[in-house]
N, C-alpha and C. Protein backbone atom coordinates (compact mmCIF):
# COMPACT_ATOMS: atom_id res chain seq x y z
N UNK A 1 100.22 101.61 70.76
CA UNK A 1 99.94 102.05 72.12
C UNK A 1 101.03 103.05 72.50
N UNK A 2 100.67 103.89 72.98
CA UNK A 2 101.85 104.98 73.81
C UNK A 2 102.44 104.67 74.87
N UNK A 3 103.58 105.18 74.46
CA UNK A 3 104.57 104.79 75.55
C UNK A 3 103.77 105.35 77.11
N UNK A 4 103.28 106.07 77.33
CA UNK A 4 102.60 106.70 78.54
C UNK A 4 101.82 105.55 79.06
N UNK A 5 100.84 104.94 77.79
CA UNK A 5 99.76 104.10 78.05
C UNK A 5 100.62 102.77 78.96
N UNK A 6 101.33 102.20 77.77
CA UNK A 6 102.10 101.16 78.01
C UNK A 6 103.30 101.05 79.58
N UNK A 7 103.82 102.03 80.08
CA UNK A 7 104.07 102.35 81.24
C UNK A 7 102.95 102.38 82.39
N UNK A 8 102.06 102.92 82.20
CA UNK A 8 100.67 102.65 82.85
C UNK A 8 100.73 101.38 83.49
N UNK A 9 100.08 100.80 82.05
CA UNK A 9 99.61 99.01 82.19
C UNK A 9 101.18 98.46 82.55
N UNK A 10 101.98 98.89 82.72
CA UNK A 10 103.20 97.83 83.23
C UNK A 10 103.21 98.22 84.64
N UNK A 11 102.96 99.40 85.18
CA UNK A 11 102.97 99.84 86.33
C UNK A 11 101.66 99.20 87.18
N UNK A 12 100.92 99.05 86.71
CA UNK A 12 99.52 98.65 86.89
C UNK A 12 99.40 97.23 87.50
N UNK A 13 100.08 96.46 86.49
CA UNK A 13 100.29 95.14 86.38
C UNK A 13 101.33 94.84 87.39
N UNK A 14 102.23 95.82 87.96
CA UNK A 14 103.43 95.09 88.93
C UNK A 14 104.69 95.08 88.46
N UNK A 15 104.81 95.44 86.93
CA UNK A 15 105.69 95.05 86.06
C UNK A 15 107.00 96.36 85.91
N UNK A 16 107.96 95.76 85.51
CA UNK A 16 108.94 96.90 85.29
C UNK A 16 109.04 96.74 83.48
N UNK A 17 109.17 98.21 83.57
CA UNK A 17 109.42 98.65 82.30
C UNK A 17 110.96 99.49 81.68
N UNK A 18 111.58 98.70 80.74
CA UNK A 18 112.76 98.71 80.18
C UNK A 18 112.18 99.98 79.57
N UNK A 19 112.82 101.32 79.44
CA UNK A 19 112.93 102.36 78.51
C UNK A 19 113.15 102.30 77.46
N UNK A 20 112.63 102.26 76.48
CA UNK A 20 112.70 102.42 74.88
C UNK A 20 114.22 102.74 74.23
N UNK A 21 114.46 102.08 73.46
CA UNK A 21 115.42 102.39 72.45
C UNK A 21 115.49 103.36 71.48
N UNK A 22 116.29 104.21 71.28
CA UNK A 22 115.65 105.61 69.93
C UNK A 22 116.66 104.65 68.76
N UNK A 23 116.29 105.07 67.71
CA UNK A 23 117.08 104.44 66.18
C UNK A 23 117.93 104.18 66.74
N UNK A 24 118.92 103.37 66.24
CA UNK A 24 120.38 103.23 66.19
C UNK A 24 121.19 103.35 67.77
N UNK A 25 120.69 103.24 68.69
CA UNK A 25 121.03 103.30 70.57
C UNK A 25 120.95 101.59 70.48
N UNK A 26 122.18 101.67 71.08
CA UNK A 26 122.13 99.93 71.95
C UNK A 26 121.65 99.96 73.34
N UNK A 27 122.14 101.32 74.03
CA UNK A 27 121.40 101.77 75.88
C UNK A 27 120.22 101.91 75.40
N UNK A 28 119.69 102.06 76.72
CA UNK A 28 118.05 102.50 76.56
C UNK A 28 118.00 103.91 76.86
N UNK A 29 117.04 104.88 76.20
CA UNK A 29 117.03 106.26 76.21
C UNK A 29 116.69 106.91 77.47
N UNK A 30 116.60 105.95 78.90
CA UNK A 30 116.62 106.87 80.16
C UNK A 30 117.96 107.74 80.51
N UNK A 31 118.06 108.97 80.73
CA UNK A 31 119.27 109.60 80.91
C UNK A 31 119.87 109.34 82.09
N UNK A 32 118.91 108.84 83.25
CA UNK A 32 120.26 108.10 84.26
C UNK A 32 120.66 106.40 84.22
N UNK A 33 120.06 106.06 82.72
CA UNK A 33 120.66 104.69 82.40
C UNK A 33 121.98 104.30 83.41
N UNK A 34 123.09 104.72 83.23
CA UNK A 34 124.27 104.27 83.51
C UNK A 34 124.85 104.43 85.10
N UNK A 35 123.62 105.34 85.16
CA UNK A 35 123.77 106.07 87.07
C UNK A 35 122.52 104.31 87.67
N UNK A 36 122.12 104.33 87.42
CA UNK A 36 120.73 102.88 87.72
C UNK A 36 121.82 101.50 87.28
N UNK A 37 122.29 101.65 86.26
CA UNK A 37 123.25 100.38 85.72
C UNK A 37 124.18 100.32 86.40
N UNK A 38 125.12 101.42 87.24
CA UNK A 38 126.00 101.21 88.43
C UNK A 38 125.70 101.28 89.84
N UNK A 39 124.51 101.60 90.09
CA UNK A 39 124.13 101.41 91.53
C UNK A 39 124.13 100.15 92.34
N UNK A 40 124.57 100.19 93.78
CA UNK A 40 124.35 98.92 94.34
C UNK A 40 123.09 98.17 94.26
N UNK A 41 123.04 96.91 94.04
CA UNK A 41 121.27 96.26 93.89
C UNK A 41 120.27 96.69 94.52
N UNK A 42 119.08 97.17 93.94
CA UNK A 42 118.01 97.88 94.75
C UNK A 42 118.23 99.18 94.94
N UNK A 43 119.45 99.93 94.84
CA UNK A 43 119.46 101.16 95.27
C UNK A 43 118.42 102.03 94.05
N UNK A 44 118.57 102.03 93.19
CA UNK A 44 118.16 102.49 92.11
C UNK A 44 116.56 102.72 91.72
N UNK A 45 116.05 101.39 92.98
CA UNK A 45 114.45 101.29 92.78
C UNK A 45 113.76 102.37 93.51
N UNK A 46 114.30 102.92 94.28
CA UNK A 46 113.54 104.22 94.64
C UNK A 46 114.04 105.40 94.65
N UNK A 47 114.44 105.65 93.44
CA UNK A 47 115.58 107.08 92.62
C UNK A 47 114.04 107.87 92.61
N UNK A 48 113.97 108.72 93.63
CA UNK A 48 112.89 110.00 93.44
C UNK A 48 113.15 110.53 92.17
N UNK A 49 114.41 110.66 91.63
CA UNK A 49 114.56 111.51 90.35
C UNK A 49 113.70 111.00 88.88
N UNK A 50 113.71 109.55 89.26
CA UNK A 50 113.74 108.74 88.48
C UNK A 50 112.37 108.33 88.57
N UNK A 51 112.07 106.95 89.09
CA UNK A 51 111.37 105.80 89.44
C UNK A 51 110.12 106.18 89.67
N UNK A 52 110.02 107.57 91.28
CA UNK A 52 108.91 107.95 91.88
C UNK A 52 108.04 109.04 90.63
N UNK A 53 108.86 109.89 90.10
CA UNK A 53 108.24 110.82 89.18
C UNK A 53 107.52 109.92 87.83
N UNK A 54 108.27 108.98 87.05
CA UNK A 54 107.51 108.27 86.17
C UNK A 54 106.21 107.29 86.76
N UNK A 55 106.56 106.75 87.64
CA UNK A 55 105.63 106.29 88.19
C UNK A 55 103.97 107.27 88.89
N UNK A 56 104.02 108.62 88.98
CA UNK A 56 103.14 109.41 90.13
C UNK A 56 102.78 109.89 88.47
N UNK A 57 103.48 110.03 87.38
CA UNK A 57 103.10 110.64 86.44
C UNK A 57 102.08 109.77 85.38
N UNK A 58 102.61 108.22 85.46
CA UNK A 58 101.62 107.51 85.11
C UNK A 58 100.08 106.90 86.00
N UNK A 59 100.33 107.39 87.35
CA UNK A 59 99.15 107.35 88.10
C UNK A 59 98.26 108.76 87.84
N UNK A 60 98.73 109.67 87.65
CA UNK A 60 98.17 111.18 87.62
C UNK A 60 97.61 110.48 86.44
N UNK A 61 97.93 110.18 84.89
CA UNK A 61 97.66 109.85 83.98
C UNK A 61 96.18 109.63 83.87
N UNK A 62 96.20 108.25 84.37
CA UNK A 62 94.87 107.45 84.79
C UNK A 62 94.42 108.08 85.39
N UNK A 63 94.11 108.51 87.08
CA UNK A 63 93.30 109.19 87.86
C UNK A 63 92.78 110.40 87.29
N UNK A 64 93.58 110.91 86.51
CA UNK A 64 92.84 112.80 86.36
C UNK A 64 92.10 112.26 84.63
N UNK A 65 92.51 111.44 83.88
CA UNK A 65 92.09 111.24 83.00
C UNK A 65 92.46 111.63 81.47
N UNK A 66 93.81 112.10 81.36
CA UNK A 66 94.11 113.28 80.85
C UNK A 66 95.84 113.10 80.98
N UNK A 67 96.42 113.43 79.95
CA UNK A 67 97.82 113.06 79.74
C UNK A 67 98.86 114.37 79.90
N UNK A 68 99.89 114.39 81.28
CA UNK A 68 100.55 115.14 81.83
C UNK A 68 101.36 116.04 80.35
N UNK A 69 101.43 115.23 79.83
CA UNK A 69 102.34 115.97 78.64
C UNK A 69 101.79 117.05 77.80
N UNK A 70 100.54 116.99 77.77
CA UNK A 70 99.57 117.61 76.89
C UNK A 70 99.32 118.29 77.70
N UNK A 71 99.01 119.25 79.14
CA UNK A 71 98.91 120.13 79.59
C UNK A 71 99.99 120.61 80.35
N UNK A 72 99.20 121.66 81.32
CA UNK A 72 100.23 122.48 82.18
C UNK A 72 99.60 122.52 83.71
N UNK A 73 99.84 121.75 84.53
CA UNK A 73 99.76 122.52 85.95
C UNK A 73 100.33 123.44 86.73
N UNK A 74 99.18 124.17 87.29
CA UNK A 74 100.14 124.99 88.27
C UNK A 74 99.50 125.53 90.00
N UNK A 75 99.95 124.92 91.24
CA UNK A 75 99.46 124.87 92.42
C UNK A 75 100.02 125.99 92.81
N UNK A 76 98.69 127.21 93.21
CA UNK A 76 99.67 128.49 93.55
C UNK A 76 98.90 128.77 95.53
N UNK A 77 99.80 129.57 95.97
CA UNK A 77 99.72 129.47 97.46
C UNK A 77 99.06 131.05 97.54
N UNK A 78 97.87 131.13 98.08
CA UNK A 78 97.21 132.75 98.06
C UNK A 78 97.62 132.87 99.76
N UNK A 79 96.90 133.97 99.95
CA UNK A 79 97.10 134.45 101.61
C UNK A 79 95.44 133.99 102.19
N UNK A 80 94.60 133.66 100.81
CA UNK A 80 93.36 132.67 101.98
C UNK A 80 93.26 131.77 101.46
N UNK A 81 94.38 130.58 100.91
CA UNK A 81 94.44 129.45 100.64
C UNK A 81 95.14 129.21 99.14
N UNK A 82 94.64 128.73 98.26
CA UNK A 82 95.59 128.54 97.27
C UNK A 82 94.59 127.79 95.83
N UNK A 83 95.91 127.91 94.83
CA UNK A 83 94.69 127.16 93.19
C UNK A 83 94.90 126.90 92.72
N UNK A 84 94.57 125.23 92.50
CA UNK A 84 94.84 124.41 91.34
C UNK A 84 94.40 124.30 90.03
N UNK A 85 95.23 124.50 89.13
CA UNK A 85 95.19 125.21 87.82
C UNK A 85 95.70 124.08 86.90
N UNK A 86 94.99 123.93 86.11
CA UNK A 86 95.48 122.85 84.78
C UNK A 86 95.13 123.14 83.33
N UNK A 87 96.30 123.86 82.22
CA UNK A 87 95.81 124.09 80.91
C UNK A 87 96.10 122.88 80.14
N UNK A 88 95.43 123.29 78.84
CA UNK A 88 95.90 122.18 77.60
C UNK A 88 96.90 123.07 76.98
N UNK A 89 97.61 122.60 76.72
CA UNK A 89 99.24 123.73 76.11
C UNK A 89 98.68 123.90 74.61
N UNK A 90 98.17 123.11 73.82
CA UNK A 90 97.51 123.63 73.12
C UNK A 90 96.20 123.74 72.54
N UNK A 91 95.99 124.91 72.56
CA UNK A 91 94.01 125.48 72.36
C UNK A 91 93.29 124.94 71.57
N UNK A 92 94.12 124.18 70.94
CA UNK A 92 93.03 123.14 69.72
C UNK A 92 92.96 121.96 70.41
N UNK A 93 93.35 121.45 71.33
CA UNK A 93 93.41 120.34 72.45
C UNK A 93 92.04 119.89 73.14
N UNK A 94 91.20 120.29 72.43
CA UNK A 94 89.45 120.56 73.21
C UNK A 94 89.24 118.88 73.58
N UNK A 95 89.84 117.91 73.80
CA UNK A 95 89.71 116.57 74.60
C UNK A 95 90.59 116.76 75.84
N UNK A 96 91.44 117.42 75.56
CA UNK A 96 92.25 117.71 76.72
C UNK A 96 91.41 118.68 78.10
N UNK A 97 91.02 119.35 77.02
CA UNK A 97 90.09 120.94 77.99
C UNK A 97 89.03 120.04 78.74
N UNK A 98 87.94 119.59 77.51
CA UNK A 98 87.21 118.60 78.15
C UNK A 98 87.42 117.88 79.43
N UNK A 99 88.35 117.02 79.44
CA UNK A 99 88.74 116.32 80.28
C UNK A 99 89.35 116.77 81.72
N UNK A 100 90.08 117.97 81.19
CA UNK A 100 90.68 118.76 82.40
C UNK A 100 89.00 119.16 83.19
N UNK A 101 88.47 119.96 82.73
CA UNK A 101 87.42 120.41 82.78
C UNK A 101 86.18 118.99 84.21
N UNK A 102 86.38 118.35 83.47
CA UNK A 102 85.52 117.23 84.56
C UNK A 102 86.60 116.80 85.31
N UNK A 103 87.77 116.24 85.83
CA UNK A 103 88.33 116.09 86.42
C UNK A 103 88.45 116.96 87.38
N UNK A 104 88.38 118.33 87.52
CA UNK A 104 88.58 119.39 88.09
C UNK A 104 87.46 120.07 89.24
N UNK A 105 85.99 119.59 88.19
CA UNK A 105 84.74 119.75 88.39
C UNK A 105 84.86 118.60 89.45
N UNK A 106 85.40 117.69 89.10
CA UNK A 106 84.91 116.12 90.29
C UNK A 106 86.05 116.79 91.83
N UNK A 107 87.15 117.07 91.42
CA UNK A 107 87.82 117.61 92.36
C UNK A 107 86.93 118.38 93.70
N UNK A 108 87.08 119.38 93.14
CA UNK A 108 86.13 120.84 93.80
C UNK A 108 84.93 119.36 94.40
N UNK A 109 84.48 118.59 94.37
CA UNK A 109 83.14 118.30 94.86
C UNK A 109 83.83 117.19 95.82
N UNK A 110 84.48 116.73 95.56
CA UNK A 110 85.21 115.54 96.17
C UNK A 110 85.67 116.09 97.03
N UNK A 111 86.37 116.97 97.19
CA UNK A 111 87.31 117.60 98.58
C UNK A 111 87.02 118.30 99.53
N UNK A 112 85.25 119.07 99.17
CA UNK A 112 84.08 119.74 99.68
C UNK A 112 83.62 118.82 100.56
N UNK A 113 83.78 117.48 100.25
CA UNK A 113 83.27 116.85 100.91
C UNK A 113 84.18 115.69 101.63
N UNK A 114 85.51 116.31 101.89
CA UNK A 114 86.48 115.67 102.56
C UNK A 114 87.03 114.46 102.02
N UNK A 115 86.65 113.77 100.73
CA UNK A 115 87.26 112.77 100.03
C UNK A 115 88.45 113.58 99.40
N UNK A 116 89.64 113.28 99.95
CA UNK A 116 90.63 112.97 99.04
C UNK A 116 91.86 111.55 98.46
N UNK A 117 90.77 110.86 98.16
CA UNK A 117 90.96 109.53 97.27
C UNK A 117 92.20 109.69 96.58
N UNK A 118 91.70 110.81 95.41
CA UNK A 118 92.37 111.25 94.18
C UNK A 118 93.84 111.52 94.35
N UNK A 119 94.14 112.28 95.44
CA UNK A 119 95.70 112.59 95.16
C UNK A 119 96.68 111.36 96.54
N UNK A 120 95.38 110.69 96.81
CA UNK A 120 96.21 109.55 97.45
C UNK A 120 96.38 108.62 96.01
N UNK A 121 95.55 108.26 95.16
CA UNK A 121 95.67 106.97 93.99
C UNK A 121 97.04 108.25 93.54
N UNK A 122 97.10 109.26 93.23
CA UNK A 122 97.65 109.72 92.35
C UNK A 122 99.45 109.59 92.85
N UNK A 123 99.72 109.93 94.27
CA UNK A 123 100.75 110.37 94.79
C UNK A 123 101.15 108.90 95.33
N UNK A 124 99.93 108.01 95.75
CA UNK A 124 100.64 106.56 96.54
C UNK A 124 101.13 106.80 97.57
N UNK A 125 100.21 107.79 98.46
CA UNK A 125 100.51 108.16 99.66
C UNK A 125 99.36 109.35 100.32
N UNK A 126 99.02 109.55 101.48
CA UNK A 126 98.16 110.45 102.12
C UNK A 126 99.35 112.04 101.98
N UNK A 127 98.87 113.14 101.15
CA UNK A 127 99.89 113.97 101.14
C UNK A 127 99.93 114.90 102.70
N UNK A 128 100.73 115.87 102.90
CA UNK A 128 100.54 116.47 103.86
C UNK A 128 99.24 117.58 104.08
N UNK A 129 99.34 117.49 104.83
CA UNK A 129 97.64 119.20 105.62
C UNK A 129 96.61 117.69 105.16
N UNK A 130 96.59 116.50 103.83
CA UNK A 130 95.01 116.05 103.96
C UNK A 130 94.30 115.97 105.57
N UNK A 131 94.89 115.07 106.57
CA UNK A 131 94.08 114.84 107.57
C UNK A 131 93.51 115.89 108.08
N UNK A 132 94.38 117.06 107.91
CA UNK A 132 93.33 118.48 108.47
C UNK A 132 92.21 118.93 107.64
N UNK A 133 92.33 118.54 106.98
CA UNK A 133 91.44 119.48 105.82
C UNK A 133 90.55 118.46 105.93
N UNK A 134 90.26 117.42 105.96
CA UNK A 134 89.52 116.64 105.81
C UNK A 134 88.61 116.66 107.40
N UNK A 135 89.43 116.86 108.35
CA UNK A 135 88.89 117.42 109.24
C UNK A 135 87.95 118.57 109.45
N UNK A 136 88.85 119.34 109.03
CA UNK A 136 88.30 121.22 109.04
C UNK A 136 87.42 121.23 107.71
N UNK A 137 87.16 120.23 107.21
CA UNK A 137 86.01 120.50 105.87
C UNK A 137 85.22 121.75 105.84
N UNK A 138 84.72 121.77 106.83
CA UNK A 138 83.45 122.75 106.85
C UNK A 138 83.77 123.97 106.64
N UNK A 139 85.45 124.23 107.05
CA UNK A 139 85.64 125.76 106.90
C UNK A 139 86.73 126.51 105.68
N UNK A 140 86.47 124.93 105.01
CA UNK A 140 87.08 125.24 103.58
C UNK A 140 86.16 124.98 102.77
N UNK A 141 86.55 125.97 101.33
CA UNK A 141 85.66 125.60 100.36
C UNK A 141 86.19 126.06 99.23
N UNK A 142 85.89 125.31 98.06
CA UNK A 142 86.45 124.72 97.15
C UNK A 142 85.29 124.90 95.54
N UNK A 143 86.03 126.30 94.57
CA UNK A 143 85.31 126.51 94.14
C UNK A 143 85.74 126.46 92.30
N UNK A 144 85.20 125.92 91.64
CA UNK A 144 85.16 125.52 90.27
C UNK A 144 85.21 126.29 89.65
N UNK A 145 86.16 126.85 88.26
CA UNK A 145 86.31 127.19 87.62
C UNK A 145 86.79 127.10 86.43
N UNK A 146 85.91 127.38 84.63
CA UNK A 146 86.22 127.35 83.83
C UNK A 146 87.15 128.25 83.11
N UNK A 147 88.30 128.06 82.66
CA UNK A 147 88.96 129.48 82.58
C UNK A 147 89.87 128.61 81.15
N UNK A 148 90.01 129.61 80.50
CA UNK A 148 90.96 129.44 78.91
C UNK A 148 91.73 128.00 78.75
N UNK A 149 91.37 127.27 78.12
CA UNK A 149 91.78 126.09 77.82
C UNK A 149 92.00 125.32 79.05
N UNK A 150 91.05 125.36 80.12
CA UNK A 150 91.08 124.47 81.38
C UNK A 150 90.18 124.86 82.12
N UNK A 151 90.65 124.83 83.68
CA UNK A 151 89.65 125.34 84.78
C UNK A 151 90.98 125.09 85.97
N UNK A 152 90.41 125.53 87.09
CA UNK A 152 91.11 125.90 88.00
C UNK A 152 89.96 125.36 89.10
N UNK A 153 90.73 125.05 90.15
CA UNK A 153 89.71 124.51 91.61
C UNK A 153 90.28 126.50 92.87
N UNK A 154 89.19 126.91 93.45
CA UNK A 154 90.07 127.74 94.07
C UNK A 154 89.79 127.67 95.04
N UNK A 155 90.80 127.21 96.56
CA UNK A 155 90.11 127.07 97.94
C UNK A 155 90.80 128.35 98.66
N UNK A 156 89.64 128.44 99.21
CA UNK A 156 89.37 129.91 100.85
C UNK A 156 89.29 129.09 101.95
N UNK A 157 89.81 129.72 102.75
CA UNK A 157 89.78 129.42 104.44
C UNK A 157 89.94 130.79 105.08
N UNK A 158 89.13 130.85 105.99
CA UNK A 158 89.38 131.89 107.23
C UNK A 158 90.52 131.06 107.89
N UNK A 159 90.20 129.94 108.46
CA UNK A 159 90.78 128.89 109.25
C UNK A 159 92.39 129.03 109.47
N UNK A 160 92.64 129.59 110.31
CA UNK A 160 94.73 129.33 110.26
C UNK A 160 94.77 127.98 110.19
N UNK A 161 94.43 127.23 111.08
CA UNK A 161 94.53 125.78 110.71
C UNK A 161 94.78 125.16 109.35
N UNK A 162 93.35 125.61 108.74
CA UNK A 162 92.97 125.00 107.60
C UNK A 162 93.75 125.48 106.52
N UNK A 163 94.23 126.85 106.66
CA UNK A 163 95.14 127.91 105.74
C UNK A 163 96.64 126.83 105.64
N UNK A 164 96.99 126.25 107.19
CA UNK A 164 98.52 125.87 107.08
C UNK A 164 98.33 124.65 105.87
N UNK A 165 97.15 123.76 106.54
CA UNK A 165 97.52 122.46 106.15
C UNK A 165 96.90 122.38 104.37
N UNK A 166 96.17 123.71 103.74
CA UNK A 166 96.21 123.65 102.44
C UNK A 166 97.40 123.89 102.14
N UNK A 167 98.04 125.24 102.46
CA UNK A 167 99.46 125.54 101.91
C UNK A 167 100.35 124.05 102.35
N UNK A 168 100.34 123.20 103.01
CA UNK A 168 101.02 121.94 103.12
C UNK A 168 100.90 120.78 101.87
N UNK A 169 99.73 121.03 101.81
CA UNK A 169 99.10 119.85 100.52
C UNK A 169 99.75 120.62 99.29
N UNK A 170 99.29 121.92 98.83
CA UNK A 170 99.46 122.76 97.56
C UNK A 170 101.11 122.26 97.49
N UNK A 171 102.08 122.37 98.91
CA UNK A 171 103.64 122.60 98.44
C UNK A 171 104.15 120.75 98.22
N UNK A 172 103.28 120.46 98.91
CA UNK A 172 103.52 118.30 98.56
C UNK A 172 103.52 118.26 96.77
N UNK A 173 102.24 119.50 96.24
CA UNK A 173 101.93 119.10 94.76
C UNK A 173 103.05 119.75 94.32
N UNK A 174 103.26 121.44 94.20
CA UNK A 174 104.36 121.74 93.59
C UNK A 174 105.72 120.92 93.14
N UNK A 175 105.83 120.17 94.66
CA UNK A 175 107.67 119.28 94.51
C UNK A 175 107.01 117.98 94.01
N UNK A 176 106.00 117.39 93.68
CA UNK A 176 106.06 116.14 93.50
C UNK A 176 105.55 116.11 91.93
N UNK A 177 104.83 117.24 91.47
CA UNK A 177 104.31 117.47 89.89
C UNK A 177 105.62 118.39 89.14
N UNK A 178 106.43 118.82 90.08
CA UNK A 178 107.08 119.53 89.34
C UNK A 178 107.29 120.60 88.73
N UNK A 179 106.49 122.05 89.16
CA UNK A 179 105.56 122.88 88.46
C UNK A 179 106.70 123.92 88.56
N UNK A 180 107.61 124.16 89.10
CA UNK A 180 108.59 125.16 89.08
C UNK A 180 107.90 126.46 90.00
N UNK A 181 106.03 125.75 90.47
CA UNK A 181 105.70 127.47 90.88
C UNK A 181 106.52 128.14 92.29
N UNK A 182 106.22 129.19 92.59
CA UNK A 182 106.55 129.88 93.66
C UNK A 182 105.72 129.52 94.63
N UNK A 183 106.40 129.38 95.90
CA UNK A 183 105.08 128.97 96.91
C UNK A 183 104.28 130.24 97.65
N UNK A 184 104.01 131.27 97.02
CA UNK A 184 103.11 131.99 97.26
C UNK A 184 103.26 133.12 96.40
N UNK A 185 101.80 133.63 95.77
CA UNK A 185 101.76 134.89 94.91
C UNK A 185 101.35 135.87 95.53
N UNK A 186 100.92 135.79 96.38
CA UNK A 186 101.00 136.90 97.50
C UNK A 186 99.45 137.61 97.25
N UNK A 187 98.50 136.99 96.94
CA UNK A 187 96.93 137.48 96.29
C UNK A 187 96.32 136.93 97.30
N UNK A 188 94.94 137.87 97.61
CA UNK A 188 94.30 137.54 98.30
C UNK A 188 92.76 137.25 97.64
């Protein structure tokens, strides 16, 4: 079983999971081992650096269907809304594409229609702009695309409203997936 999997089902289950040993290590191979091993009790359990990212990464896991390591996201901020983008890093990866591919497809239809379930299971929390958008449904829209080893979701708004509270959600994903993107490419 993979370590991804197996973090999953421990996360799943309630359970904490000890970090793996590499050959010949008596610590365990987390690099803030010794920063978590000296913290006051409990401090350590909600290390954003730490705790929240392995954990949102093994929920993304499950929910999108499809294993963070094996692709690439990237949430970019336009001037009429913004686009969620997911490759397989590599092109022979066609379970990955696949998968990106319907996950993406369910997206775009799910959020058209004001469900956003998905990046609450995913994040373990309502992110920011959802309540608007879910509101302002009608004047966003949310459009599917197959593109080189993935697909992309791309949402438009006239709406200033609806414009803030996507660019709110898009910048919740950037800092919480990690994507290094810029918060706006400046495309219309």
């Amino acid at each position: 079983m993979s370590l991804e999997r197996t973090l999953l089902l421990t996360i799943l289950a309630g359970g904490v999971l000890a970090a793996p040993l590499r050959a010949g290590e008596e610590t365990p191979a987390c690099p803030l081992h010794a920063q978590h091993q000296n913290a006051p009790e409990g401090e350590h359990q909600g290390h954003a650096g730490h705790d929240h990212h392995a954990a949102l990464d093994a929920r993304g896991d499950h929910v999108m269907g499809f294993e963070h390591t094996r692709t690439t996201h990237h949430f970019l901020l336009e001037r009429d809304g913004g686009v969620i983008q997911v490759q397989a890093n590599d092109p022979n990866d066609f379970e990955s594409v696949a998968q990106i591919r319907s996950h993406l497809a369910e997206v775009a239809k799910a959020f058209s229609a004001g469900d956003f379930s998905m990046p609450r299971k995913i994040h373990d929390r309502v992110l920011p702009g959802v309540p608007e958008m879910t509101r302002l449904k009608e004047t966003i829209s949310y459009r599917f695309e197959e593109i080189e080893r993935g697909a992309r979701v791309r949402i438009k708004t006239e709406n200033p409203e609806a414009l803030a509270a996507t660019h709110s959600f898009l910048k919740a994903q950037i800092e919480d997936h990690r994507t290094g993107d810029i918060e706006t490419s400046g495309k219309k």
